[in-house]
C-alpha atoms as a PDB file:
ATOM      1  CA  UNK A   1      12.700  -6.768  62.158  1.00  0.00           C
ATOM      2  CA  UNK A   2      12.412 -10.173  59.805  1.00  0.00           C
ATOM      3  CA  UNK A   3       8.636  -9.932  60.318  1.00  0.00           C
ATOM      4  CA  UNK A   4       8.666  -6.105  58.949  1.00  0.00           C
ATOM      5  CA  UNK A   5      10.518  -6.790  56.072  1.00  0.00           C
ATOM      6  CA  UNK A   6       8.719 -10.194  55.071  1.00  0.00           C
ATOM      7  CA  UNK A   7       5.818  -8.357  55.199  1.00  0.00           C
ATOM      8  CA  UNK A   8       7.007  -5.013  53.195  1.00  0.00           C
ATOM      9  CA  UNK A   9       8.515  -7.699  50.783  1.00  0.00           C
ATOM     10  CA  UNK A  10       5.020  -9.341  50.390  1.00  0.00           C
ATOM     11  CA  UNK A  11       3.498  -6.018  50.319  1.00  0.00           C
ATOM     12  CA  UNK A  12       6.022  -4.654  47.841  1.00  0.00           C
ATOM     13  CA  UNK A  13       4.920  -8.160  45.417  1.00  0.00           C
ATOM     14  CA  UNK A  14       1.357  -7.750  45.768  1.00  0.00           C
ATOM     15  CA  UNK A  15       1.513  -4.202  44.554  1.00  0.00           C
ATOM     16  CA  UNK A  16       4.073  -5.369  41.541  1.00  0.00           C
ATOM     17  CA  UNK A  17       1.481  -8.140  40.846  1.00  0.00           C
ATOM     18  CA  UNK A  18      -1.766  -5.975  40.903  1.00  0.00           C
ATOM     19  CA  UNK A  19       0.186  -3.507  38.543  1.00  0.00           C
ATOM     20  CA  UNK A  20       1.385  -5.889  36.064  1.00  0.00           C
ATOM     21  CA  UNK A  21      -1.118  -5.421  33.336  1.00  0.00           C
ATOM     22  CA  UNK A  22      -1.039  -1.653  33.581  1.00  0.00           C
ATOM     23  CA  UNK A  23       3.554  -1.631  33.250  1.00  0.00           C
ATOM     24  CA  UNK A  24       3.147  -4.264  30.701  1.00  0.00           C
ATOM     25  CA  UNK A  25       0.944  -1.978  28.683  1.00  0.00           C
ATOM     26  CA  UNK A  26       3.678   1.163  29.133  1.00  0.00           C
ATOM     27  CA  UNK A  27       6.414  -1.164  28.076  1.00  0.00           C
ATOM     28  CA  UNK A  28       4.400  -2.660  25.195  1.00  0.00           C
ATOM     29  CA  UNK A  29       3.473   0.978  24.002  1.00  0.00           C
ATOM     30  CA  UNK A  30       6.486   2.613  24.636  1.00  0.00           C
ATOM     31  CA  UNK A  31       7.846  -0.308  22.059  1.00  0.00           C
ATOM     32  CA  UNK A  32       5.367   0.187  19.314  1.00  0.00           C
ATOM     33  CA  UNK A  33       6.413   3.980  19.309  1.00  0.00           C
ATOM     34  CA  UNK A  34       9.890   3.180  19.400  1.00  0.00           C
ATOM     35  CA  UNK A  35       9.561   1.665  16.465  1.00  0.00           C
ATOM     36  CA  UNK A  36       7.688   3.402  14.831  1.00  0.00           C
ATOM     37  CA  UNK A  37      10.338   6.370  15.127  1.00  0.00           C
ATOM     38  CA  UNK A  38      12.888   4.248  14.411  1.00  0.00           C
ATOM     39  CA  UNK A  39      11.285   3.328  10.797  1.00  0.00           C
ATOM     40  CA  UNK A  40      10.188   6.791  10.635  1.00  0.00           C
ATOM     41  CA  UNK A  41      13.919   8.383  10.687  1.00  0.00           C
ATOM     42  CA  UNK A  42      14.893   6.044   8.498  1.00  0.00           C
ATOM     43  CA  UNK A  43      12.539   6.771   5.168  1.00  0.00           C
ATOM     44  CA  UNK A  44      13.081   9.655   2.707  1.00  0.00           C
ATOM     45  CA  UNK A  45      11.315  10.929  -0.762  1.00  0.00           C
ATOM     46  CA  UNK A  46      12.976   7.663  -2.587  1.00  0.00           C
ATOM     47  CA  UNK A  47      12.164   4.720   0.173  1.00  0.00           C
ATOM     48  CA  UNK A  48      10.495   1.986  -2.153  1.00  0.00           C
ATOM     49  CA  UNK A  49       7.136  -0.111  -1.502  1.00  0.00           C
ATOM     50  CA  UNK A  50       8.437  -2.248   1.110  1.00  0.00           C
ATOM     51  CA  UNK A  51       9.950   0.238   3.247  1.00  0.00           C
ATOM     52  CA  UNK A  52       6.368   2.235   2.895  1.00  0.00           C
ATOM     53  CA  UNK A  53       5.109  -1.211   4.211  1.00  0.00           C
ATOM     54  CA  UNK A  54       6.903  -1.565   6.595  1.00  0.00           C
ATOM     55  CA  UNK A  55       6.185   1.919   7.827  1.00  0.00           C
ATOM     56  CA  UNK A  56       2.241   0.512   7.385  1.00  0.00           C
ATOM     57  CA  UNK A  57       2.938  -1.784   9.653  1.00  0.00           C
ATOM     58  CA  UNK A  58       4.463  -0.009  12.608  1.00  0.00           C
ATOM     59  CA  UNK A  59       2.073   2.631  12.120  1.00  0.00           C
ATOM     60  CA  UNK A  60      -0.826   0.430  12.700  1.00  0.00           C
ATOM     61  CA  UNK A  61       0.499  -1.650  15.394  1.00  0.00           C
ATOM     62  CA  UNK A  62       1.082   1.789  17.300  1.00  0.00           C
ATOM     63  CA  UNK A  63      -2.416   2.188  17.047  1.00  0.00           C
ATOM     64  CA  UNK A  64      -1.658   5.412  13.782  1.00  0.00           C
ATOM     65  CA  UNK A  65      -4.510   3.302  11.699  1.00  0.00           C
ATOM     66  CA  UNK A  66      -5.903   6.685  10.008  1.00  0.00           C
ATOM     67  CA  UNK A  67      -1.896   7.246   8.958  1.00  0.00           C
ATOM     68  CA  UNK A  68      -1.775   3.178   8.187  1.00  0.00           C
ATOM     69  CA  UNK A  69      -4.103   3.459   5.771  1.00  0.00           C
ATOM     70  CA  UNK A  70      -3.016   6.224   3.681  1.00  0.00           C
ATOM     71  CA  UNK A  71       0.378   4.750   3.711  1.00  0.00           C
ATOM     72  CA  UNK A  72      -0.543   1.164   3.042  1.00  0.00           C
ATOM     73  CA  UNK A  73      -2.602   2.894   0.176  1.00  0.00           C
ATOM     74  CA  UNK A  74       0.866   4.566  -1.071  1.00  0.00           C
ATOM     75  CA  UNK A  75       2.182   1.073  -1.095  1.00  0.00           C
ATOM     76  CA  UNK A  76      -0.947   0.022  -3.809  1.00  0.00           C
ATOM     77  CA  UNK A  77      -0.176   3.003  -5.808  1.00  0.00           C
ATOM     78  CA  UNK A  78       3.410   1.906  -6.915  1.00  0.00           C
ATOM     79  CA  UNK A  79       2.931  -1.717  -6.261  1.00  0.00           C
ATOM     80  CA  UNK A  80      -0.795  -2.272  -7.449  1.00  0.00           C
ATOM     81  CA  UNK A  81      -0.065  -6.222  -7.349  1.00  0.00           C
ATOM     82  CA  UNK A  82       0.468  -5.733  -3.811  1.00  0.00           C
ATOM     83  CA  UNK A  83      -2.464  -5.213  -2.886  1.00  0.00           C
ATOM     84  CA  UNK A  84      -4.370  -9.256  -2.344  1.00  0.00           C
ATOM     85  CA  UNK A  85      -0.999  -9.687   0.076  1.00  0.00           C
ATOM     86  CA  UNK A  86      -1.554  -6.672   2.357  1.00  0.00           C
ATOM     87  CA  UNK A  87      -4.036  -7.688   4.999  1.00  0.00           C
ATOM     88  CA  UNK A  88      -2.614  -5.204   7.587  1.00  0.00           C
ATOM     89  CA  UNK A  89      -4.517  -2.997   4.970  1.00  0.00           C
ATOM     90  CA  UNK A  90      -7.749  -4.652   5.723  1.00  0.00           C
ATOM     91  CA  UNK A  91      -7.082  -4.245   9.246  1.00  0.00           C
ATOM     92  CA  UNK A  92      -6.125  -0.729   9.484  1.00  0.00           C
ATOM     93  CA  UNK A  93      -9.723  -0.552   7.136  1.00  0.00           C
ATOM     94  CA  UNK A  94     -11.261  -1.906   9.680  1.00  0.00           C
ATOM     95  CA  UNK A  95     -10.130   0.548  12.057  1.00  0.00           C
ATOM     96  CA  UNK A  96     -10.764   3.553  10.016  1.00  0.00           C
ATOM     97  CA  UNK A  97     -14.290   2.468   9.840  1.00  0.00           C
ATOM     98  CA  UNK A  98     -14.152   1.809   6.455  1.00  0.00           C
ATOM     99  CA  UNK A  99     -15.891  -1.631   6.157  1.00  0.00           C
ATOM    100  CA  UNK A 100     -17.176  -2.030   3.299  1.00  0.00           C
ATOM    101  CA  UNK A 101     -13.486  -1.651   1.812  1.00  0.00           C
ATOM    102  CA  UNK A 102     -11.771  -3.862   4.406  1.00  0.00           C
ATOM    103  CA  UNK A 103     -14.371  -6.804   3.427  1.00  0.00           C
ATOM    104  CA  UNK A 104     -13.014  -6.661  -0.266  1.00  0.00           C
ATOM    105  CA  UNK A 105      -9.474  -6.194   0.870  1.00  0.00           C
ATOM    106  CA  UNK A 106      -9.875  -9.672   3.006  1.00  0.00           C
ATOM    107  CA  UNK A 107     -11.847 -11.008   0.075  1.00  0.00           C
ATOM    108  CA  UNK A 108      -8.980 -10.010  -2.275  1.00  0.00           C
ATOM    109  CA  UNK A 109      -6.895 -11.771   0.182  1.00  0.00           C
ATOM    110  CA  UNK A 110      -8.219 -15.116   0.440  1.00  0.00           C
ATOM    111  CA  UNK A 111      -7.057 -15.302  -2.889  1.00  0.00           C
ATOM    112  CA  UNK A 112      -3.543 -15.236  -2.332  1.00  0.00           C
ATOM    113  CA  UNK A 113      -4.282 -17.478   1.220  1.00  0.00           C
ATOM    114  CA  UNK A 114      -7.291 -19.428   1.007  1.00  0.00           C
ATOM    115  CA  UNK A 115      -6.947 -21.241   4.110  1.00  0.00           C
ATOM    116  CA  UNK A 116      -6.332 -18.111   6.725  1.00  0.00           C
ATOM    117  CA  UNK A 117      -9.312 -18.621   9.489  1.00  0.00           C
ATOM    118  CA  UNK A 118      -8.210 -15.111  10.464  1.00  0.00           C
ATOM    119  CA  UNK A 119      -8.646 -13.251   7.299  1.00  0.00           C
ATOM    120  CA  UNK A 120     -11.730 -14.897   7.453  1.00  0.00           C
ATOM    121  CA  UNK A 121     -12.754 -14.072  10.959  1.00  0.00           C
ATOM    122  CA  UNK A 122     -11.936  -9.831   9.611  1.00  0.00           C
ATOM    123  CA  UNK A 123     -14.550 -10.523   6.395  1.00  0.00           C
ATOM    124  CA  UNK A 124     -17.086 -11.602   8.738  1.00  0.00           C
ATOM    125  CA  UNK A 125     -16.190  -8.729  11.403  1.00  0.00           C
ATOM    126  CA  UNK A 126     -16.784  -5.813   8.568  1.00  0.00           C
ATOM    127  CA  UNK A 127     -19.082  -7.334   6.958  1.00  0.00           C
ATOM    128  CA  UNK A 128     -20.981  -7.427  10.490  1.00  0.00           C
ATOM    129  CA  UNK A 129     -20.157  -3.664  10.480  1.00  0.00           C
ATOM    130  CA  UNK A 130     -21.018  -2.643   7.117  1.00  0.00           C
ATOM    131  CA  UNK A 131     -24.539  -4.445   7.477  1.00  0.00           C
ATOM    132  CA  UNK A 132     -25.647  -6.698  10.108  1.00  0.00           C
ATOM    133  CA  UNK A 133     -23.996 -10.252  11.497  1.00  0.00           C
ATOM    134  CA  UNK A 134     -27.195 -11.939   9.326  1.00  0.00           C
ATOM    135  CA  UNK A 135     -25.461 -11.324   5.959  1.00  0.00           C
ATOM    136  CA  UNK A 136     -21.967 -11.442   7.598  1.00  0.00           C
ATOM    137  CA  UNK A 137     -23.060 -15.113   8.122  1.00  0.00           C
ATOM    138  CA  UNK A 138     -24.603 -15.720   4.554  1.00  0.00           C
ATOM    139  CA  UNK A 139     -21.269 -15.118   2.894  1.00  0.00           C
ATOM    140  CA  UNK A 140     -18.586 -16.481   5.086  1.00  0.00           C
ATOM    141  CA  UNK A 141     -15.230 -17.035   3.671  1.00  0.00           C
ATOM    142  CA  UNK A 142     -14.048 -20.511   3.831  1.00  0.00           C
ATOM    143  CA  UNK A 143     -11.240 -21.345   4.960  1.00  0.00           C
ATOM    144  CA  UNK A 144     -10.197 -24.832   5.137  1.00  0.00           C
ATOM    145  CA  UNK A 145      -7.089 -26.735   7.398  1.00  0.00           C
ATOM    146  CA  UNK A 146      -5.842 -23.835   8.946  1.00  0.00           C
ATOM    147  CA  UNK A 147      -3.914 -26.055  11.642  1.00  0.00           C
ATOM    148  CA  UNK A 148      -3.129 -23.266  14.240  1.00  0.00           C
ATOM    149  CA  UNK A 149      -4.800 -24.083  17.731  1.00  0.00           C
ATOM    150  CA  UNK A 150      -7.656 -23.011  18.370  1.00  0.00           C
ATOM    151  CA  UNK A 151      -8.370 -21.689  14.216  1.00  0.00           C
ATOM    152  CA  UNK A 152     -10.712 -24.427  13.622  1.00  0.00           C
ATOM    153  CA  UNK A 153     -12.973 -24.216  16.395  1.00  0.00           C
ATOM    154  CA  UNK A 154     -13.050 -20.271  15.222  1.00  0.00           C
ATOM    155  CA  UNK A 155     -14.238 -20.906  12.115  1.00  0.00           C
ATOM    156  CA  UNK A 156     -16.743 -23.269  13.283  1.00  0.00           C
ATOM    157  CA  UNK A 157     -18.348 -20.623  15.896  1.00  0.00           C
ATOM    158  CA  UNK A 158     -18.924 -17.868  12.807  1.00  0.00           C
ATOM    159  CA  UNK A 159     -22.189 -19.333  11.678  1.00  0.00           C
ATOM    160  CA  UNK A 160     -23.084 -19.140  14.937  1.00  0.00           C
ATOM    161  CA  UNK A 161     -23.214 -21.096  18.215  1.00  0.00           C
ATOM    162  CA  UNK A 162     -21.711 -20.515  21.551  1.00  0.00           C
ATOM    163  CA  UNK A 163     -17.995 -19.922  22.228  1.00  0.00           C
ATOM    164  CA  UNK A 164     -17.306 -23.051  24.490  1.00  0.00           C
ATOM    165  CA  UNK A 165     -15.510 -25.303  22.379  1.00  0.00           C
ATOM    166  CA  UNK A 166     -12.928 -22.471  21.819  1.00  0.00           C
ATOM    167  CA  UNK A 167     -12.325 -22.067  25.295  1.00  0.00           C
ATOM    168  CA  UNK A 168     -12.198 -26.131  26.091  1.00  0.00           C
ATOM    169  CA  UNK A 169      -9.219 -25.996  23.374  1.00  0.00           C
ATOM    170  CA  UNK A 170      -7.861 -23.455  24.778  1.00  0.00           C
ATOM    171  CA  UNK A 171      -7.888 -25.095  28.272  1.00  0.00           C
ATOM    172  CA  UNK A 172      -6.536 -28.405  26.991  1.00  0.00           C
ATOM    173  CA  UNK A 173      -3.069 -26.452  25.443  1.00  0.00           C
ATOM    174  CA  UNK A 174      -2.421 -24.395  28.036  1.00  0.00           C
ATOM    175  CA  UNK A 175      -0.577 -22.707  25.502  1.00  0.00           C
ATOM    176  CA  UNK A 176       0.094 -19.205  25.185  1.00  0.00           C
ATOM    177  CA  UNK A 177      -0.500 -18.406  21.765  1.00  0.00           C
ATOM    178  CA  UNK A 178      -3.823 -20.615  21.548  1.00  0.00           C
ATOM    179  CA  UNK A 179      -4.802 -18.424  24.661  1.00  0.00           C
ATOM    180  CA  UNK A 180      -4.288 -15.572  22.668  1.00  0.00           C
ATOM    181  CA  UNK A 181      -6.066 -16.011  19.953  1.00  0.00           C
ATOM    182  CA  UNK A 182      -8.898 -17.953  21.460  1.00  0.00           C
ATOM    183  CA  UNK A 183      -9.285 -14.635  23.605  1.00  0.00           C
ATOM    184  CA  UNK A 184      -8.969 -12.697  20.521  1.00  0.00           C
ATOM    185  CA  UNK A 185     -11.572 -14.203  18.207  1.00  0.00           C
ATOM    186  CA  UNK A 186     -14.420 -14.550  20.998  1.00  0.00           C
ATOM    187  CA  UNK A 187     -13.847 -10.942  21.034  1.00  0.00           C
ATOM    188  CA  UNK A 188     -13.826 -10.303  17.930  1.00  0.00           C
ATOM    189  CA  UNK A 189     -16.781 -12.669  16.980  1.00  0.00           C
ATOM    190  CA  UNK A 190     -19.024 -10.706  20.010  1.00  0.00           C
ATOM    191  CA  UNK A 191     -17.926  -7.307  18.449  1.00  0.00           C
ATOM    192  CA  UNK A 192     -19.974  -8.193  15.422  1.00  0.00           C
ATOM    193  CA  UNK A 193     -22.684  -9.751  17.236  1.00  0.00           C
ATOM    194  CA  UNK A 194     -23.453  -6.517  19.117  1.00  0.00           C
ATOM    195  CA  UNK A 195     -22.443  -8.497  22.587  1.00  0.00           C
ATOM    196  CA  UNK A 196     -19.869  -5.220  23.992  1.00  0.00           C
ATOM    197  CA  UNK A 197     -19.085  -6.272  27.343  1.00  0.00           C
ATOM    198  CA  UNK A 198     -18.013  -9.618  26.015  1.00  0.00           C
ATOM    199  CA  UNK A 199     -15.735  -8.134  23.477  1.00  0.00           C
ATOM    200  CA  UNK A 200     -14.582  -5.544  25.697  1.00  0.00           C
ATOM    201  CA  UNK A 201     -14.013  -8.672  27.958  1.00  0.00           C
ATOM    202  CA  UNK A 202     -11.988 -11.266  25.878  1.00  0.00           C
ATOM    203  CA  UNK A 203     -10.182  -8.130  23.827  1.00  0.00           C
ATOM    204  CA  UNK A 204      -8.634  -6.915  26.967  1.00  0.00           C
ATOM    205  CA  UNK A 205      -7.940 -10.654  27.830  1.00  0.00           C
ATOM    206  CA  UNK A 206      -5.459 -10.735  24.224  1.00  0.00           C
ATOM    207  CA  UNK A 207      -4.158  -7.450  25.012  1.00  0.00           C
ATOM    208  CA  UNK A 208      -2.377  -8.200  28.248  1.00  0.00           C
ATOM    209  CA  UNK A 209      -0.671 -11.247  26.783  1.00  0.00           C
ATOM    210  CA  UNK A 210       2.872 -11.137  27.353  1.00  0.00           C
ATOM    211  CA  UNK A 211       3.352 -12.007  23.472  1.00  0.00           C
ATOM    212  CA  UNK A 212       4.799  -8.876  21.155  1.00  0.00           C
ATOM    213  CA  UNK A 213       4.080 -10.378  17.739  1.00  0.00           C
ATOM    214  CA  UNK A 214       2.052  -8.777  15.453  1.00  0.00           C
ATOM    215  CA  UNK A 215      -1.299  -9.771  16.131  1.00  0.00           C
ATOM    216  CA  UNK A 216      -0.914  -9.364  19.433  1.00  0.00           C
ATOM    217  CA  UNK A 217      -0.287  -5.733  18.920  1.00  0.00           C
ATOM    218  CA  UNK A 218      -2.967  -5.626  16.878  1.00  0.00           C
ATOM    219  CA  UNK A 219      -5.253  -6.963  20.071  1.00  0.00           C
ATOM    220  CA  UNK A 220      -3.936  -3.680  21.812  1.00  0.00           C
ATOM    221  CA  UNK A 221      -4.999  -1.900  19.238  1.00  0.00           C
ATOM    222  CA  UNK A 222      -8.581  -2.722  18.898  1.00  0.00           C
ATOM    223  CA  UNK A 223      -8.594  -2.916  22.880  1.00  0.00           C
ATOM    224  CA  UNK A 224      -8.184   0.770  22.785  1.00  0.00           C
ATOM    225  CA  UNK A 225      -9.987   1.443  20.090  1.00  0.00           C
ATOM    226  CA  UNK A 226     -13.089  -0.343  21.752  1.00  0.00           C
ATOM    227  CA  UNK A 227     -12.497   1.585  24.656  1.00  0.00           C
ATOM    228  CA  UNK A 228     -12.805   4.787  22.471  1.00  0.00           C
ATOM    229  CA  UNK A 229     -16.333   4.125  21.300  1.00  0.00           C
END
């Protein structure tokens, strides 16, 4: 009798383990939509400019980019000085498939935050898009002592390269975040260099962290939306 229920137990873990990255997806999703519906009720004809942004937000992070942009574009309209600070916008441009307007969006933005390796890493993405990874490289933003782990080593694999040093950092923290957005920005770097599998790869890879921030939805986001193409 012990040996039949040690071995349902380990047979009952196995399956728990094997199905991890497909629950934590329903939880994370069923999260973002919460949200979202929770901002949602909560508007009316008179919410201001934040409270559109904020909208923005969970709209793109539950994958709505087509409904992010419009909104985040609502936000511009009665806020026009918004606009440099929005780089969700640029995002949910990206997205939409409108490059050429998310590179001038992240452009606009490394005004207001010249040393984002991120912001960026999206110029260089759309920019890819919009024309080819050739010019992408010709006009990289700079963007100088972003400390984050593992930002530098990002920027220095746009112009090119292979992505080892990235994942040696990465390897060295053992930390969750630089995991994340090591796994992220390989991705994202082999999106615009035509490379699929290896963005469909290292995208999945950021979407099944653990993390709920942001960017992290974000990395679900374009997960799915690769997997749409």
């Amino acid at each position: 009798m012990h040996r039949t229920l040690l071995l349902t137990l380990i047979v009952i873990s196995s399956t728990a383990l094997a199905n991890e990255p497909a629950n934590r997806k329903h939880l994370q999703t069923e999260r973002r939509d919460a949200a979202l519906e929770s901002i949602t009720a909560r508007l009316d004809s008179n919410s201001s400019s934040n409270m559109l942004a904020v909208l923005g937000d969970a709209q793109l992070r539950a994958g709505k980019y087509d409904e992010a942009v419009n909104t985040f574009e609502r936000v511009i309209t009665a806020d026009p000085e918004s606009e440099p600070h929005l780089w969700q916008y640029g995002i949910a441009l990206f997205f939409a498939q409108r490059y050429a307007d998310g590179k001038q969006l992240f452009e606009k933005h490394r005004i207001v935050n010249p040393h984002d390796v991120e912001n960026a890493a999206w110029h260089f993405l759309c920019v890819a898009k919009a024309s080819d990874v050739e010019q992408a490289r010709k006009i990289l933003l700079p963007a100088p002592d972003d400390r984050r782990a593992p930002m530098k080593e990002i920027l220095e694999r746009l112009p090119g390269g292979s992505d080892q040093a990235i994942v040696d950092r990465m390897n060295q923290l053992h930390d969750v975040n630089a995991s994340f957005y090591g796994n992220l920005y390989i991705g994202l770097i082999a999106d615009a260099e035509g490379d699929k599998d290896t963005a469909k790869r290292y995208i999945r890879l950021a979407a099944e962290t653990p993390l709920s921030h942001y960017m992290a939805d974000v990395a679900r986001v374009y997960d799915q939306w690769l997997e749409d193409k």
